[in-house]
PDB file of N, CA and C in Angstrom:
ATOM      1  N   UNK A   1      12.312  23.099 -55.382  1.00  0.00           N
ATOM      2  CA  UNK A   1      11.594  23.378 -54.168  1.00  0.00           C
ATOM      3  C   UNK A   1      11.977  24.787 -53.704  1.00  0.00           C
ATOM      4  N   UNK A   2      11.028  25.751 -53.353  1.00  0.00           N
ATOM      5  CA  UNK A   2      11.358  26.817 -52.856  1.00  0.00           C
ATOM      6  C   UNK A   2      11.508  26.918 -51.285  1.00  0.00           C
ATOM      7  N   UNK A   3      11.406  28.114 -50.596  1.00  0.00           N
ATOM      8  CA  UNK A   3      12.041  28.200 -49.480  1.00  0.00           C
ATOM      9  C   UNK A   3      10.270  27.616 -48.355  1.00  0.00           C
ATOM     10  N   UNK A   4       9.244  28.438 -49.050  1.00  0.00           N
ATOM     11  CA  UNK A   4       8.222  28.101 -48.305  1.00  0.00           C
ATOM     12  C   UNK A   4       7.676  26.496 -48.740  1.00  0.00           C
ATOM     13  N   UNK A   5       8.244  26.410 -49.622  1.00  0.00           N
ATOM     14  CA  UNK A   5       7.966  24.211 -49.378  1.00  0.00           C
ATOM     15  C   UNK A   5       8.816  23.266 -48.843  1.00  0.00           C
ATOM     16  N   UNK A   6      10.172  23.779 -48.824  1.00  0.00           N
ATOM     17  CA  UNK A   6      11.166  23.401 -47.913  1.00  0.00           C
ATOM     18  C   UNK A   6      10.834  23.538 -46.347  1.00  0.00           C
ATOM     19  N   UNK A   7      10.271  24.907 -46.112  1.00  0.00           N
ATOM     20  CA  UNK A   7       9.718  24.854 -44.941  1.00  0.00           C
ATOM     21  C   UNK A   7       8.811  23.959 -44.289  1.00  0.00           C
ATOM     22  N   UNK A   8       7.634  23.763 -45.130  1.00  0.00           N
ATOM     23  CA  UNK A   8       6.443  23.287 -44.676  1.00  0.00           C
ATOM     24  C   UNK A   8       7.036  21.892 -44.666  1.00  0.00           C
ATOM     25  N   UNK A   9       7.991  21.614 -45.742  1.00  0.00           N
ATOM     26  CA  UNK A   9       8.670  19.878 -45.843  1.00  0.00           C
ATOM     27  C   UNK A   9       8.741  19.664 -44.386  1.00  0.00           C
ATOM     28  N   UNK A  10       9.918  20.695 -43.714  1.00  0.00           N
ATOM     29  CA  UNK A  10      11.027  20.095 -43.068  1.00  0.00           C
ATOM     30  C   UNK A  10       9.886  20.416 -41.279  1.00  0.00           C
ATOM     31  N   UNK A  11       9.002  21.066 -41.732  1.00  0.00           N
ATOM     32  CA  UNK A  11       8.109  21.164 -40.582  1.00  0.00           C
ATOM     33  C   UNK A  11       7.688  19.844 -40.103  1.00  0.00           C
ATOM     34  N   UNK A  12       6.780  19.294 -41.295  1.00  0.00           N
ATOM     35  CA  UNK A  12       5.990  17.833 -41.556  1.00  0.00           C
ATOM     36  C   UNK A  12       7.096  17.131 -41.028  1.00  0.00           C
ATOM     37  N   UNK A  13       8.473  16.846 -41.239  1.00  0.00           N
ATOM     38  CA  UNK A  13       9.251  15.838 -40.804  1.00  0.00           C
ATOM     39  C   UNK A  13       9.354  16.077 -39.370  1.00  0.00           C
ATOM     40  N   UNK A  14       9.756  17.035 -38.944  1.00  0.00           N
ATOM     41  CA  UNK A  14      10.061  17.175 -37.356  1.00  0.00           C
ATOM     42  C   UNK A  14       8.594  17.162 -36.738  1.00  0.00           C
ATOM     43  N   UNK A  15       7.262  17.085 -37.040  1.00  0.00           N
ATOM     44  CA  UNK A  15       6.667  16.585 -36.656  1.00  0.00           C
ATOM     45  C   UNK A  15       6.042  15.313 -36.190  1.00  0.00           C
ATOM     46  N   UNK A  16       6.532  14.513 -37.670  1.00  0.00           N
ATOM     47  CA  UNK A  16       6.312  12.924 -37.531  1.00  0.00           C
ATOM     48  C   UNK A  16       7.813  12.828 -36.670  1.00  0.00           C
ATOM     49  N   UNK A  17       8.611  12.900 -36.917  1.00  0.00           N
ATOM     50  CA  UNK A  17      10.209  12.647 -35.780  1.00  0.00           C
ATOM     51  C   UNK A  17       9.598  12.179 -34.137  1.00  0.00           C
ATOM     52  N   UNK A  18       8.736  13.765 -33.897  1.00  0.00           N
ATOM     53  CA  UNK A  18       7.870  13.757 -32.297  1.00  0.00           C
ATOM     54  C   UNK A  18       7.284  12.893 -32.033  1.00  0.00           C
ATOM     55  N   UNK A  19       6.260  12.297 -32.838  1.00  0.00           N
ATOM     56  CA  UNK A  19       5.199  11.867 -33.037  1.00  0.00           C
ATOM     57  C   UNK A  19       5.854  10.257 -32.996  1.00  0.00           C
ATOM     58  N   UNK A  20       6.976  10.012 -33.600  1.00  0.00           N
ATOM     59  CA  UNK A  20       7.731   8.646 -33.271  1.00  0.00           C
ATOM     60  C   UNK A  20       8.214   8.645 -32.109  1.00  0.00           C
ATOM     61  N   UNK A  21       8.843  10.031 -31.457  1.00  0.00           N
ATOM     62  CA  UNK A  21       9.401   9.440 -29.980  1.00  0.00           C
ATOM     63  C   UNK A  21       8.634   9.131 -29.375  1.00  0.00           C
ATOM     64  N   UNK A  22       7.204  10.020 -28.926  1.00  0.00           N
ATOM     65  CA  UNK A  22       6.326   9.810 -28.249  1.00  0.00           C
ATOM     66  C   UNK A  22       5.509   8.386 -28.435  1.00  0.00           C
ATOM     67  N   UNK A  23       5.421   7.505 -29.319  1.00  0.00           N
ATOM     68  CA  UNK A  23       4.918   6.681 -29.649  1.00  0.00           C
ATOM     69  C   UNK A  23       5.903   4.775 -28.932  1.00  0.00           C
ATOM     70  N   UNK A  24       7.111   5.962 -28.990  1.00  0.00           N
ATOM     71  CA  UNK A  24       8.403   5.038 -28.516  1.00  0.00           C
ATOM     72  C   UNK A  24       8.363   5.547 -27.139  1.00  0.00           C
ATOM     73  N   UNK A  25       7.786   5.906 -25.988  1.00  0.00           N
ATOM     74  CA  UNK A  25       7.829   6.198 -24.966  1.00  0.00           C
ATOM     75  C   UNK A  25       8.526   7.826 -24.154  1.00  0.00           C
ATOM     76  N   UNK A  26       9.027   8.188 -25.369  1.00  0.00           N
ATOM     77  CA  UNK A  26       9.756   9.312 -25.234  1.00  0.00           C
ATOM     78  C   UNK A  26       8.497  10.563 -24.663  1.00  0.00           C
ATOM     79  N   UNK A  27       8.709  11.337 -23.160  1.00  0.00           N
ATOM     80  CA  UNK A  27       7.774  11.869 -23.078  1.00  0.00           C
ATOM     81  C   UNK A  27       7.807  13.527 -23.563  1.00  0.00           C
ATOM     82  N   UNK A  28       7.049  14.037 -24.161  1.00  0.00           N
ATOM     83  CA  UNK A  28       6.733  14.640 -24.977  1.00  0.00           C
ATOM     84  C   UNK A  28       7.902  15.941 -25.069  1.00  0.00           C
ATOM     85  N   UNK A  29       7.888  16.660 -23.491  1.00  0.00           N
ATOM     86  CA  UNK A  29       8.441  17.583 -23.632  1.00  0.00           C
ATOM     87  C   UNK A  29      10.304  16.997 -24.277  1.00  0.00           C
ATOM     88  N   UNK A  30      10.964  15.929 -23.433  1.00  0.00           N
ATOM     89  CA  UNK A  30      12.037  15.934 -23.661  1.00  0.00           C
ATOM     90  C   UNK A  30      12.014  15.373 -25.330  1.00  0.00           C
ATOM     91  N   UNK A  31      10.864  14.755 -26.155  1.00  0.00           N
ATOM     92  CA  UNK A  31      11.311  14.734 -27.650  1.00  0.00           C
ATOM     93  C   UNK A  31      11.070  16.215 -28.373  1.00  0.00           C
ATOM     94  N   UNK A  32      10.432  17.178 -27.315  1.00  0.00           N
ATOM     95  CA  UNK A  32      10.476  18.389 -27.958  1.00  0.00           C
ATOM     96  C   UNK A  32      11.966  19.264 -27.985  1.00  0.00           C
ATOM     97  N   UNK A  33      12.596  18.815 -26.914  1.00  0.00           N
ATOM     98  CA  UNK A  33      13.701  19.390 -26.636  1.00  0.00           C
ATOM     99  C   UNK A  33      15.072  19.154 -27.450  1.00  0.00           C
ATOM    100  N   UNK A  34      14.436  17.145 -28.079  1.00  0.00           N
ATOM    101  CA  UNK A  34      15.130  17.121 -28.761  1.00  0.00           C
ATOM    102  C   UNK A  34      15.635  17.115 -30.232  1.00  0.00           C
ATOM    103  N   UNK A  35      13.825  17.548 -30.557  1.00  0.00           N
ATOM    104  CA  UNK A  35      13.857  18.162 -31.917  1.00  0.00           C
ATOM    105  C   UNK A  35      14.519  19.320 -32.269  1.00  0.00           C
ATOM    106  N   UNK A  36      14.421  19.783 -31.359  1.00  0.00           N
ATOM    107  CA  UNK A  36      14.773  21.499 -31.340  1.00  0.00           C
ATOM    108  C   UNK A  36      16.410  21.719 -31.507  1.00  0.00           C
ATOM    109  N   UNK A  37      16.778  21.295 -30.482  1.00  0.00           N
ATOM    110  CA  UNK A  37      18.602  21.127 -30.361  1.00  0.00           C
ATOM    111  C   UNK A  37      18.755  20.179 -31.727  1.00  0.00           C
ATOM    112  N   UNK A  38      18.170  19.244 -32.360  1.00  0.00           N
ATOM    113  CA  UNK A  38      18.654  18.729 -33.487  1.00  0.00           C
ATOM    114  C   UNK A  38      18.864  20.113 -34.433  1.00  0.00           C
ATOM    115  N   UNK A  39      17.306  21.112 -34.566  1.00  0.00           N
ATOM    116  CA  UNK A  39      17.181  21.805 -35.439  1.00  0.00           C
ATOM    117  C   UNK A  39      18.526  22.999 -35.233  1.00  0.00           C
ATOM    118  N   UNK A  40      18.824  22.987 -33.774  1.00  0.00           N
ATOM    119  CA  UNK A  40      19.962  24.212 -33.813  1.00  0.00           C
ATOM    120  C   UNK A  40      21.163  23.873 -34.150  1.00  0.00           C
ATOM    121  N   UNK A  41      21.881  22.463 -33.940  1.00  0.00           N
ATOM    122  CA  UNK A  41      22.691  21.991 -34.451  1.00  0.00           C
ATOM    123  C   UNK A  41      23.194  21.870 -35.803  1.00  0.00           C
ATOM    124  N   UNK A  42      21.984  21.411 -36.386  1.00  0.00           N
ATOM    125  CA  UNK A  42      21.734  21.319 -38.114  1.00  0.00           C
ATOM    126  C   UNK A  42      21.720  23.212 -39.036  1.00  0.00           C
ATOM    127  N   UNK A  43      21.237  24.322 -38.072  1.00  0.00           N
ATOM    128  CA  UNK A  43      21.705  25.561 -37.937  1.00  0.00           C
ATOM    129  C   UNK A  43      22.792  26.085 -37.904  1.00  0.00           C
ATOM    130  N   UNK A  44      23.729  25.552 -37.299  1.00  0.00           N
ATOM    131  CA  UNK A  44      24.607  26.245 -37.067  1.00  0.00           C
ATOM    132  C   UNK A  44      25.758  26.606 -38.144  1.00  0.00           C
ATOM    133  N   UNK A  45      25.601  26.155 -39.449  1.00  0.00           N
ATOM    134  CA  UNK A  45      26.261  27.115 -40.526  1.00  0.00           C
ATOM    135  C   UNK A  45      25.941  28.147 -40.561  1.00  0.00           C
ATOM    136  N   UNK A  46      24.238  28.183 -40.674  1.00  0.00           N
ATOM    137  CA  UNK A  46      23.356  29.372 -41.055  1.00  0.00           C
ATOM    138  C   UNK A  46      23.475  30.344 -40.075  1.00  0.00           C
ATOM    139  N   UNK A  47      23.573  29.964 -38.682  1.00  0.00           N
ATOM    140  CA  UNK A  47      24.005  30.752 -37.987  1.00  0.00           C
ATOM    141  C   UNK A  47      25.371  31.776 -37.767  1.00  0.00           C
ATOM    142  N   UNK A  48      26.420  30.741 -38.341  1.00  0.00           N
ATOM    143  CA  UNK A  48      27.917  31.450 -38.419  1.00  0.00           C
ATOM    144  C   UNK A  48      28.009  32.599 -39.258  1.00  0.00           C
ATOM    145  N   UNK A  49      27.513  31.766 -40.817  1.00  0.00           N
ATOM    146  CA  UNK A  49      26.842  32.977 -41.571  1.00  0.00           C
ATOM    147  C   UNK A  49      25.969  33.844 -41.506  1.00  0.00           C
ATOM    148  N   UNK A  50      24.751  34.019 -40.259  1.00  0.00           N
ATOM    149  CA  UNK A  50      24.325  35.377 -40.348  1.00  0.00           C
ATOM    150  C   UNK A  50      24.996  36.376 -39.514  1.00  0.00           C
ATOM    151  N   UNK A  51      26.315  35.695 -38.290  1.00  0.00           N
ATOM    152  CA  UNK A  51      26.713  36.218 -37.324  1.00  0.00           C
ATOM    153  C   UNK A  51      27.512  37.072 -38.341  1.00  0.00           C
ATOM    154  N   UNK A  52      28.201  36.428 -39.618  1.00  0.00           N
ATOM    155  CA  UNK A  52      29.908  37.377 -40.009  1.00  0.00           C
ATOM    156  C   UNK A  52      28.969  38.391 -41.121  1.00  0.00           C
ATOM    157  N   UNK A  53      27.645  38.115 -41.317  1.00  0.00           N
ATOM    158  CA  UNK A  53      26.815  39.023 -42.351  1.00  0.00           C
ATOM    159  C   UNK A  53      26.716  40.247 -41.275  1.00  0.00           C
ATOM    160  N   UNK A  54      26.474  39.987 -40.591  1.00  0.00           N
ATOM    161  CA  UNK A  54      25.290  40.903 -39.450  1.00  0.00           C
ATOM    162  C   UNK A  54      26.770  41.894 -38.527  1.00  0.00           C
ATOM    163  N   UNK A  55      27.949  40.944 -38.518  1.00  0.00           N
ATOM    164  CA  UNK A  55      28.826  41.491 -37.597  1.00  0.00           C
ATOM    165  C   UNK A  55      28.734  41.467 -36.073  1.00  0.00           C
ATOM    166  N   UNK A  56      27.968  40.743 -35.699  1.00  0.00           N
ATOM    167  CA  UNK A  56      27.702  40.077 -34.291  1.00  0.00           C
ATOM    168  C   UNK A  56      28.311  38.815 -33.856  1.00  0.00           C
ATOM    169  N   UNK A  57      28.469  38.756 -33.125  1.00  0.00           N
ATOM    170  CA  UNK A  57      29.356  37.866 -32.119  1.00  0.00           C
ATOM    171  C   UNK A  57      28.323  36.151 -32.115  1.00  0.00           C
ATOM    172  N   UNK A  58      29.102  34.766 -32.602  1.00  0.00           N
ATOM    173  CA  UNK A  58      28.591  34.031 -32.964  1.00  0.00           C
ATOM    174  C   UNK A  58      27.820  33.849 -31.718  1.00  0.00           C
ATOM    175  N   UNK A  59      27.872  33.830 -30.775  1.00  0.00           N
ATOM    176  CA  UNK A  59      27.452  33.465 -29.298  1.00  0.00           C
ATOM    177  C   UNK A  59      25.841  34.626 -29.054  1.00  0.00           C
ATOM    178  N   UNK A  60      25.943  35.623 -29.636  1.00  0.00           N
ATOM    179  CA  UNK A  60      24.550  36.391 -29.727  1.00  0.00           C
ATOM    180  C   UNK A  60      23.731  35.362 -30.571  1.00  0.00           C
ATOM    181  N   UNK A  61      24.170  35.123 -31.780  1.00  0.00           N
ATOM    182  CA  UNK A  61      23.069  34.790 -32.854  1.00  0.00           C
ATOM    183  C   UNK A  61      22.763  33.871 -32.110  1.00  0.00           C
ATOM    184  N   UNK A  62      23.836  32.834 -31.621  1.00  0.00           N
ATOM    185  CA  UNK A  62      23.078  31.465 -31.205  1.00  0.00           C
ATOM    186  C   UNK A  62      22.545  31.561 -29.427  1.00  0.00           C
ATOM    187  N   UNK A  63      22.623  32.710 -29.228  1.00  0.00           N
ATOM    188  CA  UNK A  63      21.766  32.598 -28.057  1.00  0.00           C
ATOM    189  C   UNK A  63      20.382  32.930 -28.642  1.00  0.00           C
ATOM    190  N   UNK A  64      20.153  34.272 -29.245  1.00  0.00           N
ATOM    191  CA  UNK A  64      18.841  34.400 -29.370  1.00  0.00           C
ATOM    192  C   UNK A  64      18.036  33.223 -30.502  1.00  0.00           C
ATOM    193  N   UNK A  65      18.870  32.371 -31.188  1.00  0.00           N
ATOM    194  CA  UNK A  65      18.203  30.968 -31.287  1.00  0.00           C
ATOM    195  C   UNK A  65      17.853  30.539 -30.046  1.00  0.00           C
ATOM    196  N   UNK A  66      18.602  30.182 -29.673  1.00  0.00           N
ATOM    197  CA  UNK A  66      17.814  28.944 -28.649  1.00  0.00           C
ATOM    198  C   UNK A  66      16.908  29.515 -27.388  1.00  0.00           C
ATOM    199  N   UNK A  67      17.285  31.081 -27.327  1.00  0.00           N
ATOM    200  CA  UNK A  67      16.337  31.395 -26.977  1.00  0.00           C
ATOM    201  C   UNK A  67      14.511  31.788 -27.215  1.00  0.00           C
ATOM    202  N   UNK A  68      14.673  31.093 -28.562  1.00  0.00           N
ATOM    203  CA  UNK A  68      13.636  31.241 -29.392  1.00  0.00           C
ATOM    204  C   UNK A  68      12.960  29.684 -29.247  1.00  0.00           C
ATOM    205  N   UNK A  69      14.031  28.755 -29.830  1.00  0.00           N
ATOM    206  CA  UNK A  69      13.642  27.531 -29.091  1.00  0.00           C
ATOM    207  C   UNK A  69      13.014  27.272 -27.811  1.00  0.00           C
ATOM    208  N   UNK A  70      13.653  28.107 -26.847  1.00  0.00           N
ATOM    209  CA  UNK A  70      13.822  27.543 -25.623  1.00  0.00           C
ATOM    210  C   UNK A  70      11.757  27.874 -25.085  1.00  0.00           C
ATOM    211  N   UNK A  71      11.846  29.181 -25.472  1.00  0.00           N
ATOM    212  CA  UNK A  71      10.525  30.331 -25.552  1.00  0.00           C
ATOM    213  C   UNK A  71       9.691  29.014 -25.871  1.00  0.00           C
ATOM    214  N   UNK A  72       9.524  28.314 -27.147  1.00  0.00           N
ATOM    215  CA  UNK A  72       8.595  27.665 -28.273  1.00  0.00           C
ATOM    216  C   UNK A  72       8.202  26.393 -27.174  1.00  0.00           C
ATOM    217  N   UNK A  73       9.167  25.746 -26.478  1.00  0.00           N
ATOM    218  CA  UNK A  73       9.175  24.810 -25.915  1.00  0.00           C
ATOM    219  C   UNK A  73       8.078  25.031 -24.311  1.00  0.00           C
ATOM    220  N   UNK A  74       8.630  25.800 -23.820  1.00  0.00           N
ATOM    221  CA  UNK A  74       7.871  25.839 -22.553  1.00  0.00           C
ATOM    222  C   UNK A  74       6.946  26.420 -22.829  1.00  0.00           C
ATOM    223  N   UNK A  75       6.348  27.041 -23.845  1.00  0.00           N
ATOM    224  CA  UNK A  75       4.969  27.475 -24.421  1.00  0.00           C
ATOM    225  C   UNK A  75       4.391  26.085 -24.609  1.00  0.00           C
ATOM    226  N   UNK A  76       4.524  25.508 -24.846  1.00  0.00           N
ATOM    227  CA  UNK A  76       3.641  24.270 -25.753  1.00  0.00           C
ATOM    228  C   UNK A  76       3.998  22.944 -25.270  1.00  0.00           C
ATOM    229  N   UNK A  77       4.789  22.740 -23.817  1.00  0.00           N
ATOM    230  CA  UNK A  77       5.388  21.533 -23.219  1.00  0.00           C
ATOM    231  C   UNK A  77       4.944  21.858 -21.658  1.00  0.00           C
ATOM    232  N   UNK A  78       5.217  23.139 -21.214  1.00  0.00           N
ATOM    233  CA  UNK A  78       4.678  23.086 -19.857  1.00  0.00           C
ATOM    234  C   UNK A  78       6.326  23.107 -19.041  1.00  0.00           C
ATOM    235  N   UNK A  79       7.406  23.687 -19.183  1.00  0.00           N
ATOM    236  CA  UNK A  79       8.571  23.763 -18.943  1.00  0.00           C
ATOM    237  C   UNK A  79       8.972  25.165 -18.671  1.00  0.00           C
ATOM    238  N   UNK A  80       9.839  25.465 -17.413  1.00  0.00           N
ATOM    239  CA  UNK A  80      10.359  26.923 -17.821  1.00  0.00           C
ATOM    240  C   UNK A  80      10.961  26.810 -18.641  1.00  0.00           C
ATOM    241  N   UNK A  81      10.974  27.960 -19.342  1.00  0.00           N
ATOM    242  CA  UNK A  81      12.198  28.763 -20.148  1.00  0.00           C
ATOM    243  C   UNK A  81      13.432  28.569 -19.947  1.00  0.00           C
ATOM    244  N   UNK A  82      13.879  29.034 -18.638  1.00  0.00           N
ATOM    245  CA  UNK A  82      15.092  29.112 -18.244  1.00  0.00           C
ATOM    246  C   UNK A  82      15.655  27.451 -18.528  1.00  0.00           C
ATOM    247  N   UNK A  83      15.283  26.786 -17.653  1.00  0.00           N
ATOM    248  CA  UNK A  83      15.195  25.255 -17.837  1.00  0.00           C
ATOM    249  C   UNK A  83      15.607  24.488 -19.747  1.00  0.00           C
ATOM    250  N   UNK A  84      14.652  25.036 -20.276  1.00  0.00           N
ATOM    251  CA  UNK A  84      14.562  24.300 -21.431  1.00  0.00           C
ATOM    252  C   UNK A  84      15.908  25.642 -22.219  1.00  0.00           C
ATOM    253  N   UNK A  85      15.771  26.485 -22.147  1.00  0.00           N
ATOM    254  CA  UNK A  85      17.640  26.896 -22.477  1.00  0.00           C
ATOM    255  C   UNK A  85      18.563  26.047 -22.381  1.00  0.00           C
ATOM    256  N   UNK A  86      18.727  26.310 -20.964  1.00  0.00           N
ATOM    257  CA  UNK A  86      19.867  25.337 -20.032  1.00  0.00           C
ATOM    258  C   UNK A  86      19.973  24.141 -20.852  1.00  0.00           C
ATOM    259  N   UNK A  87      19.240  22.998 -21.290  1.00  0.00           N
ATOM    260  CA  UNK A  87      19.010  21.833 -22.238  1.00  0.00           C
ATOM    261  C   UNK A  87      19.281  22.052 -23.610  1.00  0.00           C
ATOM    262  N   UNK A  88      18.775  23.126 -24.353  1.00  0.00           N
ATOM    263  CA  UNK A  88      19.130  23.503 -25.338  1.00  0.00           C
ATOM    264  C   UNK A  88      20.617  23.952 -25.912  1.00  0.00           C
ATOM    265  N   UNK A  89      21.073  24.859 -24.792  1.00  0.00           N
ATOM    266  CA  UNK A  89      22.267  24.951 -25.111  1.00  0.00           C
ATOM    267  C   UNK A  89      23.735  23.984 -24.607  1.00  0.00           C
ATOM    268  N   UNK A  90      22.852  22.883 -23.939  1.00  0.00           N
ATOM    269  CA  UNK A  90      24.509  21.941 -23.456  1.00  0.00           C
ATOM    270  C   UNK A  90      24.150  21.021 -25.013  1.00  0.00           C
ATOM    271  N   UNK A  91      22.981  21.152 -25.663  1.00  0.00           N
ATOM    272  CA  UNK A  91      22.597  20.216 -26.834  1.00  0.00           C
ATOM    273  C   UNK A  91      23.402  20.793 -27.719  1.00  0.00           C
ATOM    274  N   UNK A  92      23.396  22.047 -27.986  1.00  0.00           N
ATOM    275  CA  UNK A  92      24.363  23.187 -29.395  1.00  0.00           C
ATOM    276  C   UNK A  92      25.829  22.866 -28.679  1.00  0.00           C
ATOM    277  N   UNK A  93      26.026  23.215 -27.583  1.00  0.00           N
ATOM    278  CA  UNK A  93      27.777  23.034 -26.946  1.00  0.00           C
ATOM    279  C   UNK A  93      28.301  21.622 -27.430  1.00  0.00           C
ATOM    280  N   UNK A  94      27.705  20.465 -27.118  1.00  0.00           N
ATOM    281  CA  UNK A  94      27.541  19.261 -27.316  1.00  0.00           C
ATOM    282  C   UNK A  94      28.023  18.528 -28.791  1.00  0.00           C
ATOM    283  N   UNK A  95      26.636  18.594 -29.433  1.00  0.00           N
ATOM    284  CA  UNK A  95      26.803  18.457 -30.627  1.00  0.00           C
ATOM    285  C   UNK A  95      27.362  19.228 -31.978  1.00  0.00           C
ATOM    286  N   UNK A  96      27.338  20.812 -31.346  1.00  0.00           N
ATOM    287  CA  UNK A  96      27.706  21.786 -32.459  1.00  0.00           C
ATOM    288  C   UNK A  96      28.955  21.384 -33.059  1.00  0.00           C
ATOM    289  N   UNK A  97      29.420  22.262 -34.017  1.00  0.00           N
ATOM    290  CA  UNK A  97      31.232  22.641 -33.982  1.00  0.00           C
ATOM    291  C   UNK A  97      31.696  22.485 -33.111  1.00  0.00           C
TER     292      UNK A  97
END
């Protein structure tokens, strides 16, 4: 499997994932929130490693993740930004390393 079918794989799964919370009562935005923090969690090697590649401070890389998350979410859920951060990152503090 290459990187762009791995992608599209792991897309299709975190889609049906949503698509089960919501079906289980979960309302939309918070199973979006919690796809996402799954996906940064499950990141966070990739992240350590682009921080000691790049020479940036692990706390940059993984902000401008979840600030990317955070962006994706209140685009397409109806949430501030600021808000869906705040969630995102007690999810990485939480569950991370």
């Amino acid at each position: 499997m290459d990187d762009d079918q791995f992608t599209k794989s792991f897309e299709s799964l975190l889609r049906r994932q949503h698509v089960w919370l919501a079906k289980h009562g979960v309302p939309a935005a918070r199973a979006a929130l919690a796809i996402h923090g799954a996906v940064l969690v499950l990141s966070a090697p990739g992240m350590k490693a682009e921080a000691e590649e790049t020479g940036e401070p692990l706390e940059v890389v993984e902000f401008r993740a979840v600030q990317e998350a955070a962006a994706d979410v209140a685009a397409n859920y109806g949430i501030r930004e600021s808000q869906a951060a705040r969630i995102l990152t007690g999810l990485l503090a939480r569950y991370g390393d």
